[in-house]
N, C-alpha and C. Protein backbone atom coordinates (compact mmCIF):
# COMPACT_ATOMS: atom_id res chain seq x y z
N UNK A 1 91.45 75.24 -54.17
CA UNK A 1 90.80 74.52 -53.08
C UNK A 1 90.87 73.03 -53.37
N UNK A 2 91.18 72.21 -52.33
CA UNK A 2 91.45 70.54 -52.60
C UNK A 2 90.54 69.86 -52.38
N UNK A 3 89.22 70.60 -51.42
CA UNK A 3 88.18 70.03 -50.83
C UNK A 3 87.04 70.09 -51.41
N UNK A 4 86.50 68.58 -51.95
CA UNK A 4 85.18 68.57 -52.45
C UNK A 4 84.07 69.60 -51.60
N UNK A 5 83.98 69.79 -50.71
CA UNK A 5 82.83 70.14 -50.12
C UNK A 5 83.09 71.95 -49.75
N UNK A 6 81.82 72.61 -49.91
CA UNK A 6 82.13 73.87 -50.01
C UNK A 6 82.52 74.45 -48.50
N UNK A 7 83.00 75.90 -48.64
CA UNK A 7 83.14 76.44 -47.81
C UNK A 7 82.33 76.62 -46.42
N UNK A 8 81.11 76.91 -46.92
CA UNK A 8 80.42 77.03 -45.47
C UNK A 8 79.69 75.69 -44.98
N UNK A 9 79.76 74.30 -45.35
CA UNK A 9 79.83 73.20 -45.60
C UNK A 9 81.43 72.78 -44.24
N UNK A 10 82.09 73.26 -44.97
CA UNK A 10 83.22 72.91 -44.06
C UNK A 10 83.49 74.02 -42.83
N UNK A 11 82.83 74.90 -42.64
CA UNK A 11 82.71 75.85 -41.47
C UNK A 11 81.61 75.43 -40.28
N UNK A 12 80.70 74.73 -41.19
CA UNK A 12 79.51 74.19 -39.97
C UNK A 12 80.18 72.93 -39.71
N UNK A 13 80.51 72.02 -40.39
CA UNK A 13 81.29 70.96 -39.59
C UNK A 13 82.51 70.94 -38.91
N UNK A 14 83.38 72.10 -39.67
CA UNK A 14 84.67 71.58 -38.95
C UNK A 14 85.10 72.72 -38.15
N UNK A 15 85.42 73.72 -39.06
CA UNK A 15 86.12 75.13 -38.73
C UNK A 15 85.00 76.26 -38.10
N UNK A 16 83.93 76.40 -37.73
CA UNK A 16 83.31 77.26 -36.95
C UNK A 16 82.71 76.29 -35.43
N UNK A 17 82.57 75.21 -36.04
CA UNK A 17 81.71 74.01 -35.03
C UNK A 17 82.89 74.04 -33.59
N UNK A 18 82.01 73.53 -32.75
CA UNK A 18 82.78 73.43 -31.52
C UNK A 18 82.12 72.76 -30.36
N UNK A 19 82.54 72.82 -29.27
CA UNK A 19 81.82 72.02 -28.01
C UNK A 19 80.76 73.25 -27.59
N UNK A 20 79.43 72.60 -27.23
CA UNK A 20 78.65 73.54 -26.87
C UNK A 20 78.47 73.54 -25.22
N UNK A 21 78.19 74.52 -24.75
CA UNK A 21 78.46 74.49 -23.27
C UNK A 21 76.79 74.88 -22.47
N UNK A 22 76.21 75.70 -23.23
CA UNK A 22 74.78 76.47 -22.99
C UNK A 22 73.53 75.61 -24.07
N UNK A 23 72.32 75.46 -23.96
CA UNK A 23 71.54 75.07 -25.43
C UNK A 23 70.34 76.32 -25.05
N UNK A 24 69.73 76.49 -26.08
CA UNK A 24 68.55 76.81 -26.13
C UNK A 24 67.47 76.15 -25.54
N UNK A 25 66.18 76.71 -25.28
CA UNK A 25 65.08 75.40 -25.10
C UNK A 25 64.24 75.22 -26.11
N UNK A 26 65.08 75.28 -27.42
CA UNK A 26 64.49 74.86 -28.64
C UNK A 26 64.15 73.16 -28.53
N UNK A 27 63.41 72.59 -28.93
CA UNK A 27 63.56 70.88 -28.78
C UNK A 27 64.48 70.76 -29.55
N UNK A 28 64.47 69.15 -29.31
CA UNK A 28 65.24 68.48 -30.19
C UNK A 28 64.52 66.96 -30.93
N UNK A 29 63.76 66.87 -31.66
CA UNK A 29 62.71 66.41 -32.40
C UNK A 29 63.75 64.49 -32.79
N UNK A 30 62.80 63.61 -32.08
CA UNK A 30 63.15 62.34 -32.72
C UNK A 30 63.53 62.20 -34.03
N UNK A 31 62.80 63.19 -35.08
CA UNK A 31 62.81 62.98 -36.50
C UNK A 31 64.47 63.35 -36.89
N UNK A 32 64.57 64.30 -35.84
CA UNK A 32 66.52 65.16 -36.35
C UNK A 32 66.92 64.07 -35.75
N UNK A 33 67.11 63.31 -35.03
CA UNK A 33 68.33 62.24 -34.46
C UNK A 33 67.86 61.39 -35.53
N UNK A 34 66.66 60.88 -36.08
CA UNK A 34 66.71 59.59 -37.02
C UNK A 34 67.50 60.36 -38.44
N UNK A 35 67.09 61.46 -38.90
CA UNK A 35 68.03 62.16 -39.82
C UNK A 35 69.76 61.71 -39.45
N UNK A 36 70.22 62.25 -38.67
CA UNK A 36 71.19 62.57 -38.20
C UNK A 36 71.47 60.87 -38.29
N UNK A 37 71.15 59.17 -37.71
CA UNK A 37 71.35 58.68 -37.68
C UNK A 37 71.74 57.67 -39.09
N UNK A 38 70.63 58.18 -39.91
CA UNK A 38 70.69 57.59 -41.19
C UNK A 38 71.77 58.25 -41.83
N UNK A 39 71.58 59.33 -41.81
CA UNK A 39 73.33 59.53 -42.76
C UNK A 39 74.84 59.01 -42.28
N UNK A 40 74.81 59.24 -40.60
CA UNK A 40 76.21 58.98 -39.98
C UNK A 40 76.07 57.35 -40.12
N UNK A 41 75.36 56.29 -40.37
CA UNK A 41 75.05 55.03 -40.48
C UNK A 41 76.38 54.57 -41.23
N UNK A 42 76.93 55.23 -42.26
CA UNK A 42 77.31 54.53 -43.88
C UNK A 42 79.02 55.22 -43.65
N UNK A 43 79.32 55.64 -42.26
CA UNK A 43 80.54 55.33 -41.79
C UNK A 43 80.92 54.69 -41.80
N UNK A 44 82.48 54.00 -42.28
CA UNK A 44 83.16 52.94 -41.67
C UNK A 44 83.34 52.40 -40.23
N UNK A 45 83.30 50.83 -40.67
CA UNK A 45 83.96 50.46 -39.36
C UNK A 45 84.44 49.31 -39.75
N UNK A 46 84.77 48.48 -39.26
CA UNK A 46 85.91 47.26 -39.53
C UNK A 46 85.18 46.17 -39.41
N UNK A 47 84.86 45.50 -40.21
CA UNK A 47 84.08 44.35 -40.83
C UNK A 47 83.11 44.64 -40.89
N UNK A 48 82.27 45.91 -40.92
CA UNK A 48 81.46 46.64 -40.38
C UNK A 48 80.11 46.51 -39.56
N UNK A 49 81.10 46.36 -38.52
CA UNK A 49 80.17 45.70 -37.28
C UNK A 49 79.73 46.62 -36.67
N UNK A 50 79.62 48.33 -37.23
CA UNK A 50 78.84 49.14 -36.07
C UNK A 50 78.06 48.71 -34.81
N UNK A 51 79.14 48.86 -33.77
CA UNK A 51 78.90 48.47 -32.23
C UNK A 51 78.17 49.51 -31.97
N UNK A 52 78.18 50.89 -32.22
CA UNK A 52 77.13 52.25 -31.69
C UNK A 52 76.64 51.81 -31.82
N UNK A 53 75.63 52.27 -30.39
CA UNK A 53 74.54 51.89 -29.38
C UNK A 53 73.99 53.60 -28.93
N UNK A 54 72.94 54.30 -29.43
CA UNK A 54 72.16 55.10 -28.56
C UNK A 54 71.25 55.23 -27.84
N UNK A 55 71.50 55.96 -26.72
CA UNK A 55 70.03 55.88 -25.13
C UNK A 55 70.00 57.11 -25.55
N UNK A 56 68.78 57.46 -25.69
CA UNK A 56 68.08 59.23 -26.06
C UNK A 56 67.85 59.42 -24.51
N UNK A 57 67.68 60.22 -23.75
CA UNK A 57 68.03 60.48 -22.35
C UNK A 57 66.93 61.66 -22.36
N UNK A 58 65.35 61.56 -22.31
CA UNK A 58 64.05 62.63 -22.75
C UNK A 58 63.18 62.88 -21.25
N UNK A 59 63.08 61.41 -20.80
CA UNK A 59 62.22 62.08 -19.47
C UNK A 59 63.07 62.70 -18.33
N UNK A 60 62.17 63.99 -17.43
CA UNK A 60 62.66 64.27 -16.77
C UNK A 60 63.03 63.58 -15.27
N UNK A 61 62.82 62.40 -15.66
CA UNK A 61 63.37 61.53 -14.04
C UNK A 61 64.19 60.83 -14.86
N UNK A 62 64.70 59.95 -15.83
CA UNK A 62 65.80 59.55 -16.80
C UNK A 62 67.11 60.96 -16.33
N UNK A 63 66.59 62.11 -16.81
CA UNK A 63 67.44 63.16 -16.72
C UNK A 63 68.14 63.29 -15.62
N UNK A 64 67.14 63.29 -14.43
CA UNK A 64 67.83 63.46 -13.29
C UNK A 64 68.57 62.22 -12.86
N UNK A 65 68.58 60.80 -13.06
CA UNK A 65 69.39 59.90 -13.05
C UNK A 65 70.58 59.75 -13.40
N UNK A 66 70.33 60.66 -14.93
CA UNK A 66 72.09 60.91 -15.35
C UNK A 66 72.96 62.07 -14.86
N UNK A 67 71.99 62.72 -14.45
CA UNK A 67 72.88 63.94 -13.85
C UNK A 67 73.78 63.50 -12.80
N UNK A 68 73.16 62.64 -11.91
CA UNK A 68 74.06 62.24 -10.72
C UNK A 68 75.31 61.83 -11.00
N UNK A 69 75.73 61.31 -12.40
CA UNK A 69 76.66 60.24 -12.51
C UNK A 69 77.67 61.64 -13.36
N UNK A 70 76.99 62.44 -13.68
CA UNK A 70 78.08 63.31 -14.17
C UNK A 70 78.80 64.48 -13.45
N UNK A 71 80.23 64.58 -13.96
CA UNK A 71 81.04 65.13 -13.31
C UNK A 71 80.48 66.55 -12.72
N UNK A 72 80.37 67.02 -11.39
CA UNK A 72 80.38 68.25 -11.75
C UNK A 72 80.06 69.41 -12.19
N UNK A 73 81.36 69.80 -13.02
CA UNK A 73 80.79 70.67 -14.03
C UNK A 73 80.41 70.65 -15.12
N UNK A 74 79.97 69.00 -15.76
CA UNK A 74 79.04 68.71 -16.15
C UNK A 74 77.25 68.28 -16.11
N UNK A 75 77.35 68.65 -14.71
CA UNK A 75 75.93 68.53 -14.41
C UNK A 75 75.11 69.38 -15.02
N UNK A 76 74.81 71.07 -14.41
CA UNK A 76 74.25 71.54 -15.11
C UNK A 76 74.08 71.66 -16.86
N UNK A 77 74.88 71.67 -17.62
CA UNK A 77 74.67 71.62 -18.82
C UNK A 77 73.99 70.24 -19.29
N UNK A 78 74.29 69.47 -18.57
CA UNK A 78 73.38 68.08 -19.14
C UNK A 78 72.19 68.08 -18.34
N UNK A 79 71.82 69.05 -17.43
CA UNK A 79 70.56 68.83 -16.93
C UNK A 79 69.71 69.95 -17.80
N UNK A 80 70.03 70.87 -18.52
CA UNK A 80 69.38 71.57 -19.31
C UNK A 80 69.62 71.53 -20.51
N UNK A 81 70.53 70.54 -21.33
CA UNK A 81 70.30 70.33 -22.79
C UNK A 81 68.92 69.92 -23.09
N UNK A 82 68.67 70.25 -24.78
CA UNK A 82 67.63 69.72 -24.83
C UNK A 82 66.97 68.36 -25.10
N UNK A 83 68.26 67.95 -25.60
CA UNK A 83 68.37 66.51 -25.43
C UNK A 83 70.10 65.81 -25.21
N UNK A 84 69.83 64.66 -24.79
CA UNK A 84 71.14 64.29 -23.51
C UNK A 84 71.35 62.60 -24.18
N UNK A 85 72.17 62.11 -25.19
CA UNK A 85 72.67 61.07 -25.74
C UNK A 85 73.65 60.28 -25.10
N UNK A 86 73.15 58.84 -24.34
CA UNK A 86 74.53 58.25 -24.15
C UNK A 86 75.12 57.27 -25.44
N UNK A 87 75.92 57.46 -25.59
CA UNK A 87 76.54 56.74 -26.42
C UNK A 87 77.67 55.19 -26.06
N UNK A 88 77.32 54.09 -26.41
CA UNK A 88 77.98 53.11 -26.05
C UNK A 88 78.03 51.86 -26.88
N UNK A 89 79.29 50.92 -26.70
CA UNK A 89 79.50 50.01 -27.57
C UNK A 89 78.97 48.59 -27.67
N UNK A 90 78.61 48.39 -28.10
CA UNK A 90 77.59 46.90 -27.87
C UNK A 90 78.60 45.94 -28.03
N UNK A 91 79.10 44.98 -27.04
CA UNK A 91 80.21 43.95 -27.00
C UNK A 91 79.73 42.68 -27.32
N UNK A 92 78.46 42.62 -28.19
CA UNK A 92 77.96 41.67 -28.43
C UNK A 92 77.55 41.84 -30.30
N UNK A 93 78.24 43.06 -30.74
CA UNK A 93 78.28 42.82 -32.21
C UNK A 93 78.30 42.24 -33.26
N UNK A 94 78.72 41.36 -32.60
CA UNK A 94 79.24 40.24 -33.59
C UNK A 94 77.97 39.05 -34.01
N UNK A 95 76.93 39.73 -33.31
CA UNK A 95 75.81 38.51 -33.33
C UNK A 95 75.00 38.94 -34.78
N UNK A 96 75.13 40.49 -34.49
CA UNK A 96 74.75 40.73 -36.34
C UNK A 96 75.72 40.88 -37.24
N UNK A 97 76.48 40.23 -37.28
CA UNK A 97 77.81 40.37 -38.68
C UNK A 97 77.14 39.14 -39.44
N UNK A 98 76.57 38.43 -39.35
CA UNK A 98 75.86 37.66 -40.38
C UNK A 98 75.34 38.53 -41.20
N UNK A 99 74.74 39.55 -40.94
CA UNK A 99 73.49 39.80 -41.15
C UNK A 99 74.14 41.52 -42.17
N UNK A 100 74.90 42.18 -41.35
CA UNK A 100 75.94 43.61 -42.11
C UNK A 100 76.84 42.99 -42.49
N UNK A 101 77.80 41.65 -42.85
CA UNK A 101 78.77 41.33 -43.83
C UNK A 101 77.95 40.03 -44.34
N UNK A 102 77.60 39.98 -45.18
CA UNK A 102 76.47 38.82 -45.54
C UNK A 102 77.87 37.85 -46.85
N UNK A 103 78.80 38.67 -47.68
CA UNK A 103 79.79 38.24 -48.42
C UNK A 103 80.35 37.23 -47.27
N UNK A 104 80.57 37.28 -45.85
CA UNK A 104 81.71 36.71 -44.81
C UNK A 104 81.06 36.55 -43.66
N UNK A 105 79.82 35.67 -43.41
CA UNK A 105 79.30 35.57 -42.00
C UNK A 105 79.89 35.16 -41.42
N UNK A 106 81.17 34.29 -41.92
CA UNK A 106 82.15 33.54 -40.88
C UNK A 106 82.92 34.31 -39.80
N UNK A 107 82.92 35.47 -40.72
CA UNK A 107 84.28 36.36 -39.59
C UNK A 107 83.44 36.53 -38.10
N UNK A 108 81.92 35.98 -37.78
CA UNK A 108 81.78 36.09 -36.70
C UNK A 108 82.02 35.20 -35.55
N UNK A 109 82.57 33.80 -36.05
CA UNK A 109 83.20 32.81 -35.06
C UNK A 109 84.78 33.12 -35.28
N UNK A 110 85.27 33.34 -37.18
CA UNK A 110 86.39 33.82 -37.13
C UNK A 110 87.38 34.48 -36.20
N UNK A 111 86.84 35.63 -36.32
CA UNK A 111 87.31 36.85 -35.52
C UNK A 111 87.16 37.49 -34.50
N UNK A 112 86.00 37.17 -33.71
CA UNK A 112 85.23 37.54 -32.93
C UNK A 112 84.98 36.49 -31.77
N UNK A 113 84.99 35.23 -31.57
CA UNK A 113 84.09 34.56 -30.57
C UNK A 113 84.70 34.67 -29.31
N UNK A 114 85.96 35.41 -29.17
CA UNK A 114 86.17 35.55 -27.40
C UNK A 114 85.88 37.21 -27.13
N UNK A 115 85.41 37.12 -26.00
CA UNK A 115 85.18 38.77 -25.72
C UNK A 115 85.74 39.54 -25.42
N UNK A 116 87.01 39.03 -24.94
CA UNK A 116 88.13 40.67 -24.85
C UNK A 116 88.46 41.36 -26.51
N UNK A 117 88.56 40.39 -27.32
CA UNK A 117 88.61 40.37 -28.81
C UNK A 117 87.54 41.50 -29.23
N UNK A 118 85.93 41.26 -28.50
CA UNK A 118 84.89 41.72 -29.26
C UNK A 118 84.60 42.83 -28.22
N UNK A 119 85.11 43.27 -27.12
CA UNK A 119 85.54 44.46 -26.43
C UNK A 119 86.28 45.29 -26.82
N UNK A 120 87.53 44.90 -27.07
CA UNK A 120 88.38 46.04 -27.84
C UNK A 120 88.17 46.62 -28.98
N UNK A 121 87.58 45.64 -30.37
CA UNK A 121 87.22 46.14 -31.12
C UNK A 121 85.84 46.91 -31.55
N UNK A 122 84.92 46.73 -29.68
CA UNK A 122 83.86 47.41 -30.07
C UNK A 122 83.91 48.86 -29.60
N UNK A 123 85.23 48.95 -28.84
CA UNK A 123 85.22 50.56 -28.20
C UNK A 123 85.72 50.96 -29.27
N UNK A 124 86.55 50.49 -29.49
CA UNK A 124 87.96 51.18 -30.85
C UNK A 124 86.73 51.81 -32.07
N UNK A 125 85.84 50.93 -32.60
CA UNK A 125 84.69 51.08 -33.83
C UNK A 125 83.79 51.81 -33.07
N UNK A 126 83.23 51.48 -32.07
CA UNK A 126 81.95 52.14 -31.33
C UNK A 126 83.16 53.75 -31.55
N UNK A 127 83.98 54.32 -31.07
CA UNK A 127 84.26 55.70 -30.42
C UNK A 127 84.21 56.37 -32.07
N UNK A 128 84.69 55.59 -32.78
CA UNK A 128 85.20 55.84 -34.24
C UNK A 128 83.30 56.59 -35.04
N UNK A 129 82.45 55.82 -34.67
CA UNK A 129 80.79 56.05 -34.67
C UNK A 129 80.39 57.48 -34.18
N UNK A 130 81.11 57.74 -32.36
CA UNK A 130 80.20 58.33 -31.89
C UNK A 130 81.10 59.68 -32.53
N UNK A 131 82.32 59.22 -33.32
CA UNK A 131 82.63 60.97 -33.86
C UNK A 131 82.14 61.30 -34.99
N UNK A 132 81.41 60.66 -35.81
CA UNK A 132 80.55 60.43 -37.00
C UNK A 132 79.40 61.27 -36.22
N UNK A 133 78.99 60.63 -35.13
CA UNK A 133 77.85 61.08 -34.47
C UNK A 133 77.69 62.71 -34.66
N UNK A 134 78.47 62.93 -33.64
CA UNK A 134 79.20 64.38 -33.38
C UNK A 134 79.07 65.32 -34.80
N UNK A 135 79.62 64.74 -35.70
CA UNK A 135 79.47 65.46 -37.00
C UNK A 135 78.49 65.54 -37.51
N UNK A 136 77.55 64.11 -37.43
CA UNK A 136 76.68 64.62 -37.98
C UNK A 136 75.25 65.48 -37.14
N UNK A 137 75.23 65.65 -35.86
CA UNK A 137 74.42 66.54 -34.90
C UNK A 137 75.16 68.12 -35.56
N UNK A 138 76.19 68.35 -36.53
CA UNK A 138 77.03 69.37 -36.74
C UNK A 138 75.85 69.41 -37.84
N UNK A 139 75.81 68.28 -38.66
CA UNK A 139 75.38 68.69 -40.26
C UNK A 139 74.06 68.78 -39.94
N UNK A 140 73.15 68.23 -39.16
CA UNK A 140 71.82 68.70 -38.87
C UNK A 140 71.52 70.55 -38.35
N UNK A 141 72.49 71.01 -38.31
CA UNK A 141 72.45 72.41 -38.31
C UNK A 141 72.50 72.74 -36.07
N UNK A 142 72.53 71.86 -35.48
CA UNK A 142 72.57 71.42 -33.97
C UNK A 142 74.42 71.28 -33.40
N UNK A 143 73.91 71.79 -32.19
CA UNK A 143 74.99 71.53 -31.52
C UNK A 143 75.33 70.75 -30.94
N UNK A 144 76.43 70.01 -30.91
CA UNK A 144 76.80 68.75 -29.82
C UNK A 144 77.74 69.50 -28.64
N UNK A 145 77.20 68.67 -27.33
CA UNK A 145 78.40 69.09 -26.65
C UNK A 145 79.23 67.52 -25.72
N UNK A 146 79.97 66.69 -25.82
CA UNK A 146 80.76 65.77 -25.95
C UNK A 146 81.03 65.54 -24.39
N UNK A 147 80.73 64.77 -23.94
CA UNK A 147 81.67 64.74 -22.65
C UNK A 147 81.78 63.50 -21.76
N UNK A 148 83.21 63.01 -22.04
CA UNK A 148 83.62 61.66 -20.56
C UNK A 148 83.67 62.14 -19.44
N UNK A 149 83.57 63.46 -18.81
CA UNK A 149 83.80 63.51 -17.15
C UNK A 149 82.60 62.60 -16.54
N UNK A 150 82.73 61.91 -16.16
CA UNK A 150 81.31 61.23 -15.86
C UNK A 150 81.74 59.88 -15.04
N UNK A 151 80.94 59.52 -14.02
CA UNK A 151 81.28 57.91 -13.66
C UNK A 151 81.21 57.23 -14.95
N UNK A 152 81.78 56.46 -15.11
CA UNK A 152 81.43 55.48 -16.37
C UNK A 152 80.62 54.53 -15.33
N UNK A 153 81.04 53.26 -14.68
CA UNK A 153 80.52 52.25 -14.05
C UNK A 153 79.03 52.30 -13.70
N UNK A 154 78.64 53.82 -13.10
CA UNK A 154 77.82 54.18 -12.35
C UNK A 154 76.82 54.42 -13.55
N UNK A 155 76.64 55.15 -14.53
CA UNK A 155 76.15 55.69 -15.68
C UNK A 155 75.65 53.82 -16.27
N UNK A 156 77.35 52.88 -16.55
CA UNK A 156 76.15 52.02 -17.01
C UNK A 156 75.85 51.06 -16.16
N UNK A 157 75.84 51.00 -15.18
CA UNK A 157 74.72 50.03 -14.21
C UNK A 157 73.56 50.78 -14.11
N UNK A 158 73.36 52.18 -14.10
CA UNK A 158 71.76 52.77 -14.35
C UNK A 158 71.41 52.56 -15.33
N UNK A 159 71.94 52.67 -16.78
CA UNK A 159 71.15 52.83 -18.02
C UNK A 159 71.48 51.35 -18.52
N UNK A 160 72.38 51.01 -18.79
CA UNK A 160 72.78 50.02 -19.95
C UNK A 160 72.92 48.82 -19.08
N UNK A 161 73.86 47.80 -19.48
CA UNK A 161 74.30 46.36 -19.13
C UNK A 161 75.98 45.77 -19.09
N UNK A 162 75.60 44.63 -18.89
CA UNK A 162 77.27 44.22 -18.85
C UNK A 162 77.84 44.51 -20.01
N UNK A 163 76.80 43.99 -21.20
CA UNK A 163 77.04 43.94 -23.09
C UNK A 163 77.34 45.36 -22.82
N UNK A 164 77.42 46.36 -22.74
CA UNK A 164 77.19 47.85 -23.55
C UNK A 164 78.13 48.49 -22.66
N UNK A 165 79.64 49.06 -23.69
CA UNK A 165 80.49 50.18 -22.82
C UNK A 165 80.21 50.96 -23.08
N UNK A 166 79.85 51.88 -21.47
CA UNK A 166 79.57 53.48 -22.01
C UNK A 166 81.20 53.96 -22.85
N UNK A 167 80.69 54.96 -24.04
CA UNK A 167 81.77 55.94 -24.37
C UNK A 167 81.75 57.40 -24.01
N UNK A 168 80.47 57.50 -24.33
CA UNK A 168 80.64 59.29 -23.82
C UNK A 168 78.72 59.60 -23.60
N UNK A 169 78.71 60.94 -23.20
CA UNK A 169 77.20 61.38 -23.04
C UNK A 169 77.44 63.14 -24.21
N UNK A 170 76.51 62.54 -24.89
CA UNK A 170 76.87 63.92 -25.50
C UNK A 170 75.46 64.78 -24.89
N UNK A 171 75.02 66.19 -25.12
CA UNK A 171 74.17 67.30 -25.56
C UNK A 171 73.93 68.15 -26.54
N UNK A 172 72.76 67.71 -26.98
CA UNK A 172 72.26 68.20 -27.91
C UNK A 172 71.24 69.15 -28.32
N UNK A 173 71.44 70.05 -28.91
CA UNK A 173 70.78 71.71 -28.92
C UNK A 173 70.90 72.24 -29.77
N UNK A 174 70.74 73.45 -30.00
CA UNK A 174 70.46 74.73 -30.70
C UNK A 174 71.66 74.96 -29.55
N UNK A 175 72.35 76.11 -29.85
CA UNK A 175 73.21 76.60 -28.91
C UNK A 175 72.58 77.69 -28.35
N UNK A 176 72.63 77.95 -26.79
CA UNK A 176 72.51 78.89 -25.82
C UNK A 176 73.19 79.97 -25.59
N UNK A 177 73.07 80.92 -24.86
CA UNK A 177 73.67 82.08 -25.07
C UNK A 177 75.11 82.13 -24.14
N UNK A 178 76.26 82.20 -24.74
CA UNK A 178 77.65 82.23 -24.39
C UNK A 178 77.70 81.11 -24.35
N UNK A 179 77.36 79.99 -25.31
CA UNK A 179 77.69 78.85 -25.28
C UNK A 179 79.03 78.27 -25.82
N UNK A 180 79.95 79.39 -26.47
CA UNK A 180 81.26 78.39 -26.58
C UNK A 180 82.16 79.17 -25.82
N UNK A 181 83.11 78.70 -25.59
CA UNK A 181 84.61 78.87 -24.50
C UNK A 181 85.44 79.37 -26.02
N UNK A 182 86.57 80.13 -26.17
CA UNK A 182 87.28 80.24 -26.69
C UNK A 182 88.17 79.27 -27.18
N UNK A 183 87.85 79.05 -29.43
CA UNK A 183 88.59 78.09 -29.82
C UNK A 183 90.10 77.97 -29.05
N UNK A 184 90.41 76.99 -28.45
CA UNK A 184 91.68 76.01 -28.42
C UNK A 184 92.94 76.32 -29.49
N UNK A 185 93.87 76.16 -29.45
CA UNK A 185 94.92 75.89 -30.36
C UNK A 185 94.58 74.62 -30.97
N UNK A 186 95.09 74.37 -32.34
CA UNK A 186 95.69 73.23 -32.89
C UNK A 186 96.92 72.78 -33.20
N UNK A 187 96.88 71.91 -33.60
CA UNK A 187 98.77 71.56 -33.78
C UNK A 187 98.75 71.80 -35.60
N UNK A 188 99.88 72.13 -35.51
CA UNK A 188 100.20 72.61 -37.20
C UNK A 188 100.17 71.54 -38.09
N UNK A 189 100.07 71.27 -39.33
CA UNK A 189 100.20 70.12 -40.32
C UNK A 189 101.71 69.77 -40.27
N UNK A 190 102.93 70.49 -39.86
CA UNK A 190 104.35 69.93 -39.77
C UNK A 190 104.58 68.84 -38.34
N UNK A 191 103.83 69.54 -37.88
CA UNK A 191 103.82 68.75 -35.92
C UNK A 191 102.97 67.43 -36.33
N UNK A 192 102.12 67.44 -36.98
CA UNK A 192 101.33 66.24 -37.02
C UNK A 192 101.70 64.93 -38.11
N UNK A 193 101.80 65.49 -39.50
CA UNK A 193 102.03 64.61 -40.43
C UNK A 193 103.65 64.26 -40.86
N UNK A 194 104.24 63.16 -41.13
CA UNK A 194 104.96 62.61 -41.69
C UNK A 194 105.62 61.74 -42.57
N UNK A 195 106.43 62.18 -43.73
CA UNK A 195 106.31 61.10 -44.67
C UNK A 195 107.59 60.15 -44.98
N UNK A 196 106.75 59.07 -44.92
CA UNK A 196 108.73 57.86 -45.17
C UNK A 196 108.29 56.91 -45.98
């Protein structure tokens, strides 16, 4: 085995885990997302300007606000998770890199002071976060269920601001009954990796 981490360790995160489609009406307790937040925290990101941004999505008129904006056949499942995460990039990151690169406060006029600059690199780092996220709603023993079908525009002129790109709305649960769809294919390690 090549992998530090044990077997059923790597079955709840990687190899049994999946998109959840159903939840329980188990809650979902502030204390598990601050868990869940403090560990996925100490992810990389690039100068490490963690742009993730979370809206916990709890009252039931909040709820019904986001439902509108989602696709479909994402409505019902996000109107009955037990809890409903938007996730988005704060394009104004750069105002705490003083403060998370304290060795290089410069890189925040450096690198950063025009905003298509501090846009691109906050979706690119923000999306890079919300899959940290994802994993770690895995390692809290909870299900995530992931999803862009959604207005974006519409989603953030209700919740968020100009500063903040939505990335995704996840759900979060205990899983419900027939809650996964049949694993997907993957692509093989020859299809994917290459060496020169």
């Amino acid at each position: 085995m090549s992998l530090a981490l044990d077997a059923a360790a790597q079955d709840l995160l990687f190899r049994e885990a999946r998109t959840a489609n159903t939840f329980s009406d188990e809650p979902v307790t502030d204390e598990q997302i601050q868990a869940i937040y403090d560990l996925v925290k100490y992810g990389p990101t690039a100068f490490n300007q963690t742009p993730l941004r979370i809206t916990l999505v709890r009252s039931p008129e909040a709820r019904e606000r986001l439902v509108k904006h989602m696709a479909e056949g994402n409505r019902p499942k996000t109107a009955t998770a037990p809890l409903v995460a938007i996730l988005s990039a704060d394009n104004e990151f750069h105002e705490e890199l003083p403060a998370l690169l304290p060795h290089f406060p410069q890189a925040k006029d450096m690198f950063f002071a025009e905003r298509p600059v501090r846009e691109q690199s906050a979706i690119l780092n923000g999306a890079l976060q919300a899959a940290y996220f994802i994993v770690g709603v895995r390692a809290a023993g909870l299900a995530a269920g992931p999803m862009t079908g959604l207005d974006f525009a519409g989603l953030q002129k209700e919740f968020l601001d100009a500063d903040h790109t939505p990335l995704m709305v996840v759900n979060i649960g205990k899983p419900g009954e027939d809650a996964w769809f049949p694993r997907s294919p993957r692509l093989a390690y020859d299809e994917v990796v290459t060496t020169v």
